[in-house]
Structure formats: C-alpha cells, structure tokens
N, C-alpha and C. Protein backbone atom coordinates (compact mmCIF):
# COMPACT_ATOMS: atom_id res chain seq x y z
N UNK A 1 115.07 158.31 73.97
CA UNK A 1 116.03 157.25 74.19
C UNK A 1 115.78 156.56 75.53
N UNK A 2 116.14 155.11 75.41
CA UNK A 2 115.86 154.43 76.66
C UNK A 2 116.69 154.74 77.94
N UNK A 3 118.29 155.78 77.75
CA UNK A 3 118.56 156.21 78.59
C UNK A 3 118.22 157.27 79.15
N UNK A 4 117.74 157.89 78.44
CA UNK A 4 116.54 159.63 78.93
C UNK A 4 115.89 158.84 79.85
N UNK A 5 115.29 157.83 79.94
CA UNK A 5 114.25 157.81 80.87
C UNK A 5 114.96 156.93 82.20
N UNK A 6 116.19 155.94 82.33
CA UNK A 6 116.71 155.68 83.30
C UNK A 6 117.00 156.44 84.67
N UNK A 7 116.34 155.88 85.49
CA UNK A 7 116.01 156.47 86.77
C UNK A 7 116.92 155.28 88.10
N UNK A 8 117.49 155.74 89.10
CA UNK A 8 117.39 154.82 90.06
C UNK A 8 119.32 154.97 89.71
N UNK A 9 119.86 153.61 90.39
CA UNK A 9 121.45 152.89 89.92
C UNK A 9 121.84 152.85 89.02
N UNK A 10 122.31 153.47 88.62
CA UNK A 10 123.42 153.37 87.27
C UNK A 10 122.91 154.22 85.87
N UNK A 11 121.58 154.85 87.00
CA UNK A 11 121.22 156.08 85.71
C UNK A 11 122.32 157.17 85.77
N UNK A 12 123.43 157.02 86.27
CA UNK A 12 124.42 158.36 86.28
C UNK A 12 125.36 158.05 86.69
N UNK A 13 126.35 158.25 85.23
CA UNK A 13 127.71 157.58 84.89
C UNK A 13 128.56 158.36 86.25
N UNK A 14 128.38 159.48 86.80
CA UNK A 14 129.36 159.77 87.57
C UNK A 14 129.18 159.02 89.47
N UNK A 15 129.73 159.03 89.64
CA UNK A 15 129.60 158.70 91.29
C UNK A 15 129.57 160.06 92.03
N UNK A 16 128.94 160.02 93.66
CA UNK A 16 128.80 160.94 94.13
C UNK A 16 130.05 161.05 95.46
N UNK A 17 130.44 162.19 95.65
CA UNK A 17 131.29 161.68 96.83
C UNK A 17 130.65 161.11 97.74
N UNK A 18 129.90 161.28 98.35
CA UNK A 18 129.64 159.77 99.35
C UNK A 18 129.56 158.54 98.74
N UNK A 19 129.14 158.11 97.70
CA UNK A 19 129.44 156.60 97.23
C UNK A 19 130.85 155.84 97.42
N UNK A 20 131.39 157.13 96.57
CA UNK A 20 132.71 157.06 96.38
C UNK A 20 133.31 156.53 98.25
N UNK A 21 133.09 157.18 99.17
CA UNK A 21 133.57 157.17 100.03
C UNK A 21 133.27 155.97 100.90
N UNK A 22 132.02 155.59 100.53
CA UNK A 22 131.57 153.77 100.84
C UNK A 22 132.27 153.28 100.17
N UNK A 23 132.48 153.52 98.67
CA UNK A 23 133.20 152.40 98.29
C UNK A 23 134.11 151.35 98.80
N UNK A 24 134.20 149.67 98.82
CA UNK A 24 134.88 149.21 98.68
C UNK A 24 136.48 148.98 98.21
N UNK A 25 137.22 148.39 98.51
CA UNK A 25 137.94 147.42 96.96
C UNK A 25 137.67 146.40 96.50
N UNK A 26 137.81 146.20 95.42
CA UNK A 26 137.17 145.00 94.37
C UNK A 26 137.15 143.99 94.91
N UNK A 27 138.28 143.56 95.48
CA UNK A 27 138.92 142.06 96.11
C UNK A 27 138.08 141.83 97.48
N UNK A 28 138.06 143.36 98.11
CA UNK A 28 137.21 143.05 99.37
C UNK A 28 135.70 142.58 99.17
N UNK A 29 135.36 143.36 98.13
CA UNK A 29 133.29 143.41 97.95
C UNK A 29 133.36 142.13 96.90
N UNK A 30 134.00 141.80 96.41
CA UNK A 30 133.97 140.42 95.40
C UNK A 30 135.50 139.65 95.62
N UNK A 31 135.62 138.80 97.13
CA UNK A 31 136.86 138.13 97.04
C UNK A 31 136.76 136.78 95.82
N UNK A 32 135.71 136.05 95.67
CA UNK A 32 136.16 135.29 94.70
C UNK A 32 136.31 135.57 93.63
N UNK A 33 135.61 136.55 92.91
CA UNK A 33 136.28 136.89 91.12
C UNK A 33 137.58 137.43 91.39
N UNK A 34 137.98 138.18 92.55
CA UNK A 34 139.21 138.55 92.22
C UNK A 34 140.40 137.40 92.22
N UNK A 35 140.30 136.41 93.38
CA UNK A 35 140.86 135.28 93.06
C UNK A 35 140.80 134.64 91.53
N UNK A 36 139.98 134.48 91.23
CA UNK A 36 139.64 133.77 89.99
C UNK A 36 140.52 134.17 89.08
N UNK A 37 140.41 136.06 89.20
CA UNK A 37 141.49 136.88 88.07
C UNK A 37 143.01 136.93 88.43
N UNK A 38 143.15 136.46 89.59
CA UNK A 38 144.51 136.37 90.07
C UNK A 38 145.41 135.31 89.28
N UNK A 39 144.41 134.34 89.68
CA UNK A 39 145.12 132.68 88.97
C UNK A 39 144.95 132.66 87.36
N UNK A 40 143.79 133.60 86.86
CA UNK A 40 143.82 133.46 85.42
C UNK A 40 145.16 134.21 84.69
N UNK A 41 145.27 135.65 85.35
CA UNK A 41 146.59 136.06 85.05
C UNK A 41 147.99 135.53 85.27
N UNK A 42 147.87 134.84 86.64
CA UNK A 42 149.14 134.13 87.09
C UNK A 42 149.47 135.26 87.68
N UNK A 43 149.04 136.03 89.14
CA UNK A 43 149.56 136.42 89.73
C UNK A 43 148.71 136.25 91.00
N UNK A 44 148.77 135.08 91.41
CA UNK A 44 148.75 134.35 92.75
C UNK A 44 149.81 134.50 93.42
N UNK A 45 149.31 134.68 94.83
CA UNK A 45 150.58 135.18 95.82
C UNK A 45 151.03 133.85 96.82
C-alpha cells in the first residue's frame, strides 16, 4: 500500500508531544481562513 511506504509529515496519524507543544492555534498560524470562517458562519466579533 501507498501508505506502507509514507515516510517524512503526515506519515503518522498521531502527533508527538513536542509537536503538540509547538503547536499553534488555528486563528494564530492561519489568521485569514479563520476570519473567512468567522464571517461564513456569522460569528464575527
């Protein structure tokens, strides 16, 4: 299978605690899609 052989980012569904602990929030690492999803839902502040 083409996922047997995935190597590198996103070959492994789990996160590691240090990723985890870089992590971002959504709004911070992508402020414009989250805007975008703000006004599409209608919950602009």
């Amino acid at each position: 299978m083409i996922r047997d052989t995935m190597t590198g980012p996103g070959a492994d569904d789990e996160a590691t605690g240090s990723q985890i602990a870089q992590a971002r929030p959504f709004a911070e690492a992508f402020p414009a899609l989250a805007e975008a999803m703000r006004k599409a839902s209608g919950l602009t502040a």
